[in-house]
N, C-alpha and C. Protein backbone atom coordinates (compact mmCIF):
# COMPACT_ATOMS: atom_id res chain seq x y z
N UNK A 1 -92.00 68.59 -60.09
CA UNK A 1 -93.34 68.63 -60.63
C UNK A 1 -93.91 70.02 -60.41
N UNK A 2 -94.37 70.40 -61.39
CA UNK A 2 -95.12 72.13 -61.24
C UNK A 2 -96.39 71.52 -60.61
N UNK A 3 -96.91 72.75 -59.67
CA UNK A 3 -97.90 72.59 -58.51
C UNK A 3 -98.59 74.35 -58.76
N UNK A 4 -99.67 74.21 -58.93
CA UNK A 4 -100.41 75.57 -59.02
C UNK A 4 -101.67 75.42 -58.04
N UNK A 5 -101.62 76.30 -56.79
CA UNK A 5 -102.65 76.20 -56.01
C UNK A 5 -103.89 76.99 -56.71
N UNK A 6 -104.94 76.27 -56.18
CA UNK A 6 -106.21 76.40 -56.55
C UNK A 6 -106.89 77.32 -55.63
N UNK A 7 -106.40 77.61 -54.65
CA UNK A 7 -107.11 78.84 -53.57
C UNK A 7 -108.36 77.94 -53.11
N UNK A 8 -108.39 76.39 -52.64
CA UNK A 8 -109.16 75.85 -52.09
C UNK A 8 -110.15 75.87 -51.23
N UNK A 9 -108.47 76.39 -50.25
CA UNK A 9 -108.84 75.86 -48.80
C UNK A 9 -108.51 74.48 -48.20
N UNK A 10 -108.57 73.47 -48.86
CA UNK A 10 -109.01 72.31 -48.07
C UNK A 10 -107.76 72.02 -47.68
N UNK A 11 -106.20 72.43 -47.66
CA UNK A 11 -105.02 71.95 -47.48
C UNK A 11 -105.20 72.15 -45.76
N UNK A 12 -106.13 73.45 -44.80
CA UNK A 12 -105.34 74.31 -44.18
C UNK A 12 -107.03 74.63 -43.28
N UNK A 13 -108.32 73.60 -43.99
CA UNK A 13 -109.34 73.28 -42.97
C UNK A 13 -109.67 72.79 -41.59
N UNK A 14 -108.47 72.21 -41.65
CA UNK A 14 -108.19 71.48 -40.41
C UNK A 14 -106.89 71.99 -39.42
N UNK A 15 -106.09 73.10 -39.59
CA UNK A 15 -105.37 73.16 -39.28
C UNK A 15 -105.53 74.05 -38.04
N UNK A 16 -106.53 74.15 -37.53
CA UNK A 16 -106.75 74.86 -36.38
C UNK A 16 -106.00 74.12 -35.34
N UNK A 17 -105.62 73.05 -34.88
CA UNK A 17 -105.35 72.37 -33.75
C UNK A 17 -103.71 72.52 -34.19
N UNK A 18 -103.07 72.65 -35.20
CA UNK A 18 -101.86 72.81 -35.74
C UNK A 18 -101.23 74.27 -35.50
N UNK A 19 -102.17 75.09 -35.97
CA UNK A 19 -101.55 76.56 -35.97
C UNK A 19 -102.29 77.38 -34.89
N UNK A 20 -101.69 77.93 -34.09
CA UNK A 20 -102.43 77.93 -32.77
C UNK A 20 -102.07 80.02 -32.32
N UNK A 21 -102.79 80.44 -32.14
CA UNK A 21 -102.28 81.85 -31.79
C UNK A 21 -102.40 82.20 -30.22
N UNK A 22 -101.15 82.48 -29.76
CA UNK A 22 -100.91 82.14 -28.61
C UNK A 22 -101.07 83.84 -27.76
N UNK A 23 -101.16 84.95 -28.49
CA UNK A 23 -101.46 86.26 -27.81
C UNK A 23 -101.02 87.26 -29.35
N UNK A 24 -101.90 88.19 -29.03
CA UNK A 24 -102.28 89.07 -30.10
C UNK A 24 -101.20 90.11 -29.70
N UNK A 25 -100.67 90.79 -30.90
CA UNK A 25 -99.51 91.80 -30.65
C UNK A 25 -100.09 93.11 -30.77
N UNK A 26 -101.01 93.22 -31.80
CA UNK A 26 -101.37 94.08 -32.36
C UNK A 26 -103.01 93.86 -33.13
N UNK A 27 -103.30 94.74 -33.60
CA UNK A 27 -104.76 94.73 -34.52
C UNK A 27 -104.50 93.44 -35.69
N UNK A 28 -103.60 93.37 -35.56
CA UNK A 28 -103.30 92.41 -37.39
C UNK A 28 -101.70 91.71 -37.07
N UNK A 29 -101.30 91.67 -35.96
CA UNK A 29 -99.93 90.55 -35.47
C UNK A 29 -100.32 89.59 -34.77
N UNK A 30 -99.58 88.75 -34.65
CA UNK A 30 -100.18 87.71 -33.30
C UNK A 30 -98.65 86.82 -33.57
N UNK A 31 -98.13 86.66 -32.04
CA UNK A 31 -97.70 85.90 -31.80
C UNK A 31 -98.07 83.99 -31.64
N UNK A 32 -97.69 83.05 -32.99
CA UNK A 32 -97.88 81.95 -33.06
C UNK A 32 -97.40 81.09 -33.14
N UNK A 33 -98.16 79.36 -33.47
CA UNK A 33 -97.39 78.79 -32.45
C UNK A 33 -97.27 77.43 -33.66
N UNK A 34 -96.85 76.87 -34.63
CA UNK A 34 -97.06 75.70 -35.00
C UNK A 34 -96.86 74.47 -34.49
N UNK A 35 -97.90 73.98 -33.41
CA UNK A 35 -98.11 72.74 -32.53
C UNK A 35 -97.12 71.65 -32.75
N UNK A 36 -97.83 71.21 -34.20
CA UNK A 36 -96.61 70.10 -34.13
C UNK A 36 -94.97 70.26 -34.05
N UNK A 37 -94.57 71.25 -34.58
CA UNK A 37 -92.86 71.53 -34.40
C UNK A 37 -92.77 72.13 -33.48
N UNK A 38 -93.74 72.68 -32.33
CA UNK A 38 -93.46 73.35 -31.46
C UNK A 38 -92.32 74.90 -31.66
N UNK A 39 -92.92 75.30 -33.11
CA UNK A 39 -92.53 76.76 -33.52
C UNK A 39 -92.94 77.71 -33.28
N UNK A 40 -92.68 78.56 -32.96
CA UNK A 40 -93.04 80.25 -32.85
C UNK A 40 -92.99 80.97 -33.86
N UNK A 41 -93.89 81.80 -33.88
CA UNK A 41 -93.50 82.57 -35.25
C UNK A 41 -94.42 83.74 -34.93
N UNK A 42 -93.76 84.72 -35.62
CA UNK A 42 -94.76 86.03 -35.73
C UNK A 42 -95.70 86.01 -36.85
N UNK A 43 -97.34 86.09 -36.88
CA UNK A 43 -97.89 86.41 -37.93
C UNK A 43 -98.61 87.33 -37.93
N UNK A 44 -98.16 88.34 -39.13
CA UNK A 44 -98.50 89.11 -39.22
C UNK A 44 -99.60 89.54 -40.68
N UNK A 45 -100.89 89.74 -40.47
CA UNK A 45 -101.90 89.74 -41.69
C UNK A 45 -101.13 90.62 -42.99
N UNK A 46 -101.28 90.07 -44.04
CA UNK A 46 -101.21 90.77 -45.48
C UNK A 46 -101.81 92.20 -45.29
N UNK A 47 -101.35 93.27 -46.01
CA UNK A 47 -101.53 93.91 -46.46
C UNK A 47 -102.95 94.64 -46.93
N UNK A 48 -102.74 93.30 -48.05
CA UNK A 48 -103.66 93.39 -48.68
C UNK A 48 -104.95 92.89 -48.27
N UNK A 49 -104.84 91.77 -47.09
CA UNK A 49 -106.08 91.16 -46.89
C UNK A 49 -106.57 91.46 -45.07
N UNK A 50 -106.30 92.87 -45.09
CA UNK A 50 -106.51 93.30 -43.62
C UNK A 50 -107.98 93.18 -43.80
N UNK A 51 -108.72 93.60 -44.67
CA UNK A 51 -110.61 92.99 -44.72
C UNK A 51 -110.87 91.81 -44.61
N UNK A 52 -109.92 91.25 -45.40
CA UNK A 52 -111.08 90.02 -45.34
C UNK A 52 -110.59 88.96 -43.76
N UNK A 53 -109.05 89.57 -43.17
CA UNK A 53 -108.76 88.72 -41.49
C UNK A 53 -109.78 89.52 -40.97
N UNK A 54 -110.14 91.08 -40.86
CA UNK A 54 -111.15 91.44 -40.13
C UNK A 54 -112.98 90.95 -39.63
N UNK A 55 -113.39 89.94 -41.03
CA UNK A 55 -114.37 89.08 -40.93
C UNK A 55 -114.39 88.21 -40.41
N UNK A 56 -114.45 88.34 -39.42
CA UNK A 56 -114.11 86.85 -38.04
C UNK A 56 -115.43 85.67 -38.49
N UNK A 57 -116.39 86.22 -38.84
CA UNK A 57 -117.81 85.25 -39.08
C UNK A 57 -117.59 84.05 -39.95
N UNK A 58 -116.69 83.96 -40.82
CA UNK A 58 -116.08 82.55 -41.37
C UNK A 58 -115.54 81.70 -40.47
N UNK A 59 -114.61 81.95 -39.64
CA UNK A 59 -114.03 81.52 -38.87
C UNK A 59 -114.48 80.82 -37.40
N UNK A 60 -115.92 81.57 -37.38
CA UNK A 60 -116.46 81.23 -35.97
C UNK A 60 -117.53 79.79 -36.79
N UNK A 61 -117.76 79.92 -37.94
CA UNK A 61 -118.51 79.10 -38.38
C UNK A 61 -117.12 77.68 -38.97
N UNK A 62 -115.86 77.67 -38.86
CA UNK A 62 -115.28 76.66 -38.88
C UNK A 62 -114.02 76.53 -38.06
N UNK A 63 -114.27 76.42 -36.76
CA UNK A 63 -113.73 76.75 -35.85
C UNK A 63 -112.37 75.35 -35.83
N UNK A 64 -111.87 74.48 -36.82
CA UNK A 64 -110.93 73.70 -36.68
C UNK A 64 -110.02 74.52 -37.79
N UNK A 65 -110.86 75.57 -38.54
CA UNK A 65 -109.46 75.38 -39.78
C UNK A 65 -108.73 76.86 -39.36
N UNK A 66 -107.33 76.77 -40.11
CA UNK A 66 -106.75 77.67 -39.46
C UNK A 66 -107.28 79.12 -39.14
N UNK A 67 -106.71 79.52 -38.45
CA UNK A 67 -107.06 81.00 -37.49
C UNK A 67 -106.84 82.38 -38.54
N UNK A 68 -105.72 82.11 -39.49
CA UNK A 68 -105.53 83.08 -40.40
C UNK A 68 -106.39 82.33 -42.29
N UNK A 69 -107.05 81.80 -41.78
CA UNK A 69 -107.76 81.31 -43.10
C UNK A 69 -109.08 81.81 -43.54
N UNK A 70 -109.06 82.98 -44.83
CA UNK A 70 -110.62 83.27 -45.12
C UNK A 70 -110.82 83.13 -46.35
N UNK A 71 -112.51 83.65 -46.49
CA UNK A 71 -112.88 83.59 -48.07
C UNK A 71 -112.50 84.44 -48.69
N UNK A 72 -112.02 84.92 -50.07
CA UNK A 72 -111.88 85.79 -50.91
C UNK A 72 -112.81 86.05 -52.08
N UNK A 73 -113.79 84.88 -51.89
CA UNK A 73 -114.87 85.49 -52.86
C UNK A 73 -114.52 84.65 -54.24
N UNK A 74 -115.46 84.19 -54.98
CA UNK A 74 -115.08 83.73 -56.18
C UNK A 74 -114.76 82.36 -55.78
N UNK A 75 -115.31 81.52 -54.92
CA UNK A 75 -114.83 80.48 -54.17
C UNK A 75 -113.46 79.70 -53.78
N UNK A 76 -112.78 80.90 -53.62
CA UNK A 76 -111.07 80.68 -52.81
C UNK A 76 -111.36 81.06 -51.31
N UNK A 77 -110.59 80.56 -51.19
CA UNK A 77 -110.07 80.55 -49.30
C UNK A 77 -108.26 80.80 -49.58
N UNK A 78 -108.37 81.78 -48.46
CA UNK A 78 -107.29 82.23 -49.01
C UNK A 78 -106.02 82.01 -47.16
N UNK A 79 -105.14 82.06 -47.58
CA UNK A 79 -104.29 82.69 -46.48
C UNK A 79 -103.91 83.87 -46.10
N UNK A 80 -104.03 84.18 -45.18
CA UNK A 80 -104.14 85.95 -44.97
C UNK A 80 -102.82 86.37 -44.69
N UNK A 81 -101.99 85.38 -44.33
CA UNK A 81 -100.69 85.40 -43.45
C UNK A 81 -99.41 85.27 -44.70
N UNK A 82 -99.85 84.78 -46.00
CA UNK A 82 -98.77 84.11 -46.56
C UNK A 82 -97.77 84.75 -46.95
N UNK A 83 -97.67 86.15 -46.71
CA UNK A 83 -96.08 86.48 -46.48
C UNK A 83 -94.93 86.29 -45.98
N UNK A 84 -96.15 85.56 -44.54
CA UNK A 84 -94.80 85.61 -43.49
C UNK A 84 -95.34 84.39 -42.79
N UNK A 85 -95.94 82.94 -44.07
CA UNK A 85 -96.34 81.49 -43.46
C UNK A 85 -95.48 81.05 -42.77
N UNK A 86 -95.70 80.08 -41.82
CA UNK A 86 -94.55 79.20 -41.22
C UNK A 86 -94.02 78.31 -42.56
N UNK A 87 -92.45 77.77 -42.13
CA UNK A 87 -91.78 77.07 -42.86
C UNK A 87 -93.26 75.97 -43.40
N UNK A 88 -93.72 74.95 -42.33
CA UNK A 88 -94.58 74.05 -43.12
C UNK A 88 -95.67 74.56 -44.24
N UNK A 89 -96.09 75.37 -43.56
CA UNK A 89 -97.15 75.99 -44.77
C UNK A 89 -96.53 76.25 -46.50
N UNK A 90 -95.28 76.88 -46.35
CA UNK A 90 -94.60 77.35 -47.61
C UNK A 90 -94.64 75.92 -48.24
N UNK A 91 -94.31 75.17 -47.61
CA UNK A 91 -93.55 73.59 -48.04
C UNK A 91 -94.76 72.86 -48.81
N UNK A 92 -96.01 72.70 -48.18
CA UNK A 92 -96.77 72.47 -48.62
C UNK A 92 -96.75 72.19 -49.59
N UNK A 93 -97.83 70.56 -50.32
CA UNK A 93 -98.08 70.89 -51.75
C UNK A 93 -99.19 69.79 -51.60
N UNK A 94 -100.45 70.18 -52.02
CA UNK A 94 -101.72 69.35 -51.32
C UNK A 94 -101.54 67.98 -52.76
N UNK A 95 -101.09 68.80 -54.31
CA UNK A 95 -100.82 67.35 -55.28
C UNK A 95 -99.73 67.60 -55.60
N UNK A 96 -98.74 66.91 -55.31
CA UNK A 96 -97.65 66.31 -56.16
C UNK A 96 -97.57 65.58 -57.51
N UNK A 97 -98.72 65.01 -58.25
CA UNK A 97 -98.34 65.08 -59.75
C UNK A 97 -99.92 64.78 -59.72
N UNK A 98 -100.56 64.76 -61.26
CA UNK A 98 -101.51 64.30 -61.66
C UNK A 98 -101.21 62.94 -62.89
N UNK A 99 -101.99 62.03 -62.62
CA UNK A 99 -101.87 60.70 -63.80
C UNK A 99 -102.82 60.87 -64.50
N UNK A 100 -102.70 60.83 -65.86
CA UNK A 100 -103.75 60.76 -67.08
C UNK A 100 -103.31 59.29 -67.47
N UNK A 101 -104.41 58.63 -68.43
CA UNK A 101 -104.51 57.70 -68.90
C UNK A 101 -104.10 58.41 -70.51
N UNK A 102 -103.81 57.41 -71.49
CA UNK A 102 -103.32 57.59 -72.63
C UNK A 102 -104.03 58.26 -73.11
N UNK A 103 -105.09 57.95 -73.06
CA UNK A 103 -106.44 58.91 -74.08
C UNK A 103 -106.25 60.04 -72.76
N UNK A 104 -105.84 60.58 -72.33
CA UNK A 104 -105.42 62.04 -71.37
C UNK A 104 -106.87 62.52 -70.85
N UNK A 105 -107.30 61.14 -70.24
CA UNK A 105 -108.18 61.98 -69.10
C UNK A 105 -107.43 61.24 -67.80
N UNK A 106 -108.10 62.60 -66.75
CA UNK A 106 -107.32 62.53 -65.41
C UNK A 106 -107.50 61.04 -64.77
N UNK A 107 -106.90 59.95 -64.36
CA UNK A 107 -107.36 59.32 -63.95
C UNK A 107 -107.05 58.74 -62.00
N UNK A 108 -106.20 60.04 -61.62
CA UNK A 108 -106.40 59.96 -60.52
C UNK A 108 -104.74 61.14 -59.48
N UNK A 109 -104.99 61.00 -58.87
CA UNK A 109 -103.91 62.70 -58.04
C UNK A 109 -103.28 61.97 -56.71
N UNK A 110 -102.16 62.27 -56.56
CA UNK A 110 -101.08 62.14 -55.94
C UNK A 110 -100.83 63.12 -54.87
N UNK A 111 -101.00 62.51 -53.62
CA UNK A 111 -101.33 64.07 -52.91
C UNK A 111 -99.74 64.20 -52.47
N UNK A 112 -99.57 65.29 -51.16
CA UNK A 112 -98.03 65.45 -50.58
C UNK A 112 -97.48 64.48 -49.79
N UNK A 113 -98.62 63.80 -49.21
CA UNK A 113 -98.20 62.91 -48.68
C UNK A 113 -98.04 61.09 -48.98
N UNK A 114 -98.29 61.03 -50.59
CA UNK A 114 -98.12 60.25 -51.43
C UNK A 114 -98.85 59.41 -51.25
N UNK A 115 -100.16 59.57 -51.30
CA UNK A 115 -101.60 58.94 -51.60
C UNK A 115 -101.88 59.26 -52.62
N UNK A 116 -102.72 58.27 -53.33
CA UNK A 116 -103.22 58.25 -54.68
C UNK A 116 -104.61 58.54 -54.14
N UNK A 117 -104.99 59.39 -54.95
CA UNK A 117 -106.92 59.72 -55.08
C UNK A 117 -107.10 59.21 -55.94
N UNK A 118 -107.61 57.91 -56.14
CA UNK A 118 -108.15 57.48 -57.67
C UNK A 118 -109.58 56.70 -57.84
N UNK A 119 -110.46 56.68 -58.30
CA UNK A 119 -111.42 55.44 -58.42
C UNK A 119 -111.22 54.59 -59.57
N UNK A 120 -110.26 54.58 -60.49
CA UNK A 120 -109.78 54.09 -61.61
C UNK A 120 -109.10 52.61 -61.17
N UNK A 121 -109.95 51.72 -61.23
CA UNK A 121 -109.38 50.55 -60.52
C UNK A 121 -107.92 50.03 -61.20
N UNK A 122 -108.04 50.24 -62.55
CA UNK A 122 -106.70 49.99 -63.04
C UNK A 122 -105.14 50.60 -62.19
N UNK A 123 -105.61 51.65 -62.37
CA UNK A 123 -104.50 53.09 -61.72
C UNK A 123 -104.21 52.49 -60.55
N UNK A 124 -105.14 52.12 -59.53
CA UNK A 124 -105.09 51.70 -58.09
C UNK A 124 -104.14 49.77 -58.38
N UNK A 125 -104.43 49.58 -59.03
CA UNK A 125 -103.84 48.27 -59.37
C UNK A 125 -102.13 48.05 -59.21
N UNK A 126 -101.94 49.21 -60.33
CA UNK A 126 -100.40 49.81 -60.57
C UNK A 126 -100.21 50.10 -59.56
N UNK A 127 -100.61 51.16 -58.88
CA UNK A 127 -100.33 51.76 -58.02
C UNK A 127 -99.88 50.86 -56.23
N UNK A 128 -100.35 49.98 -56.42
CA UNK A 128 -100.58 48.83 -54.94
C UNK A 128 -98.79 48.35 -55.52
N UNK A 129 -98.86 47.97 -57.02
CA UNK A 129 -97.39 47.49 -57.83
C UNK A 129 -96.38 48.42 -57.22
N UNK A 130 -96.46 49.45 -57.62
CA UNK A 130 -95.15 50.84 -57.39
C UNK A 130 -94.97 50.79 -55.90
N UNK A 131 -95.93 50.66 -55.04
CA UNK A 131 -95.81 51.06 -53.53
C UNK A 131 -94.83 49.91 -53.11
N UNK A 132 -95.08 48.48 -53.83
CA UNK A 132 -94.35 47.57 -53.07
C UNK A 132 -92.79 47.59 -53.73
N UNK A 133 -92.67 48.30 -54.74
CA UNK A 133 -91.38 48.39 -55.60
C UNK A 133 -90.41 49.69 -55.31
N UNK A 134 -91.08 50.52 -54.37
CA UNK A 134 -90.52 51.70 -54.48
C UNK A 134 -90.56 52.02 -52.88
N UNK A 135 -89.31 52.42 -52.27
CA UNK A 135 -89.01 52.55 -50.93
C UNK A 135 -89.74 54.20 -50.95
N UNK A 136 -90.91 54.47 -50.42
CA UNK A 136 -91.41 56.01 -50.76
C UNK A 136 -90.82 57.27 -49.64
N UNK A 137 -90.61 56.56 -49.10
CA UNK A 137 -89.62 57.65 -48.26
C UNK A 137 -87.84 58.10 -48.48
N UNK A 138 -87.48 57.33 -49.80
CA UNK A 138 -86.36 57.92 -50.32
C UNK A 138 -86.55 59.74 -51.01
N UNK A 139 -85.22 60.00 -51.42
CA UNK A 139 -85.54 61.86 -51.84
C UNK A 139 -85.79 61.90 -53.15
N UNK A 140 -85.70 60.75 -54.10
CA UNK A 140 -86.09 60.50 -55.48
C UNK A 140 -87.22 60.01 -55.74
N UNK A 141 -88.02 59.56 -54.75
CA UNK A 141 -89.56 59.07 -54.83
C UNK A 141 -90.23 59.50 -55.81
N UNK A 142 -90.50 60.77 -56.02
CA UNK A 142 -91.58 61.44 -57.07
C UNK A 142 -91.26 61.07 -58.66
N UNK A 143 -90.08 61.46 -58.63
CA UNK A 143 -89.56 61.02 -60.57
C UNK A 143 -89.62 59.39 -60.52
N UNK A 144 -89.09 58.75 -59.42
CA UNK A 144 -89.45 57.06 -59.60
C UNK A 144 -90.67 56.91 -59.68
N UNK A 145 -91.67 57.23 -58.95
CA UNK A 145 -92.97 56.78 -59.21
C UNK A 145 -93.36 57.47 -60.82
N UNK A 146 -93.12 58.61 -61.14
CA UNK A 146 -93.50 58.99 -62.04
C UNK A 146 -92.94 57.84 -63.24
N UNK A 147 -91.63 57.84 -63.41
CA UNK A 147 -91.00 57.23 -64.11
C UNK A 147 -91.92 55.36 -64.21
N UNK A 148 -92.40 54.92 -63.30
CA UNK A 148 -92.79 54.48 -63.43
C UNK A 148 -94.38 54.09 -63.45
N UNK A 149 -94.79 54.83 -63.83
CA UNK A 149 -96.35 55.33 -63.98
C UNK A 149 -96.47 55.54 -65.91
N UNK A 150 -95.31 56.36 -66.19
CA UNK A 150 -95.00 56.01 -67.15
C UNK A 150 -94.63 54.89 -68.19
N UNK A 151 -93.62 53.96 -67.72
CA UNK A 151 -93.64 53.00 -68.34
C UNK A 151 -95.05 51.95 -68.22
N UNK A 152 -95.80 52.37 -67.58
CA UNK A 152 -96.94 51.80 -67.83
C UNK A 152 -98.13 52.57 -68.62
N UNK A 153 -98.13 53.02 -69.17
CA UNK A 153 -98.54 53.94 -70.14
C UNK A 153 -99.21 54.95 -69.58
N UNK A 154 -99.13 55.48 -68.78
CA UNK A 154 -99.87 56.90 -68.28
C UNK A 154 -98.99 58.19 -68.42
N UNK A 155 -99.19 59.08 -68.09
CA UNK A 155 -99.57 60.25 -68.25
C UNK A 155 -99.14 61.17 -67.50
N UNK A 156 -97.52 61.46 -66.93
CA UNK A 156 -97.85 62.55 -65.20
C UNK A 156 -97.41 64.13 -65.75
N UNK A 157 -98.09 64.88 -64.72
CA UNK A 157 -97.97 65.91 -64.51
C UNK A 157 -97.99 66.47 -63.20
């Protein structure tokens, strides 16, 4: 499924307790730490976004989301680090498909961790159907659900 980030933010708001910087190397390095895998990693700020890691005042005002996470203006939040993200971050994918209804409006989003966002009671209907039909932790999950989202007349992307 094609996935185009939106420069949110909201994947990476919370990830302060996750991505943890454990001692500064330099003006713009830091030795870090991804909590849950208990990884190390060097991060080292972009290039390009040595201004906007230098604005600490975002950061003190959302003190859970990650440590290398700022605004870029134009309402993105950006990653400052993503050259050199940890493996999870790259992996990431906040939607895994979108469902339209026949007449092709959105009728509800599939996140990474295979929750449906929907208020479309129909969609949620199917959807309760597929969960009990479909083992979701197999490696074909996504085209099965799709595949079958489809034969019920919707819409994925």
């Amino acid at each position: 499924m094609a996935f185009e980030c939106t420069q949110c933010g909201i994947c990476c708001m919370y990830l302060g307790d996750y991505i943890q910087i454990e001692e500064q190397i330099s003006p713009h390095e830091f030795l870090a730490e991804c909590v849950s895998t208990g990884t190390r990693f060097t991060a080292r700020v972009d290039r390009d976004k040595l201004t906007l890691f230098d604005d600490c005042s975002w950061s003190a005002e959302h003190p859970s989301a990650c440590p290398f996470l700022r605004p870029s203006g134009n309402g993105r939040i950006v990653c400052t680090i993503h050259e050199c993200s940890p493996a999870q971050c790259r992996a990431y994918r906040c939607v895994i498909m979108r469902i339209f209804t026949p007449e092709g409006r959105e009728a509800g989003r599939v996140t990474g961790t295979r929750a449906l966002l929907s208020e479309d009671l129909d969609l949620n209907a199917v959807w309760e159907r597929i969960r009990k039909e479909i083992p979701f932790w197999e490696d074909d999950v996504e085209d099965r659900i799709a595949r079958c989202l489809e034969e019920r007349g919707y819409r994925v992307d």
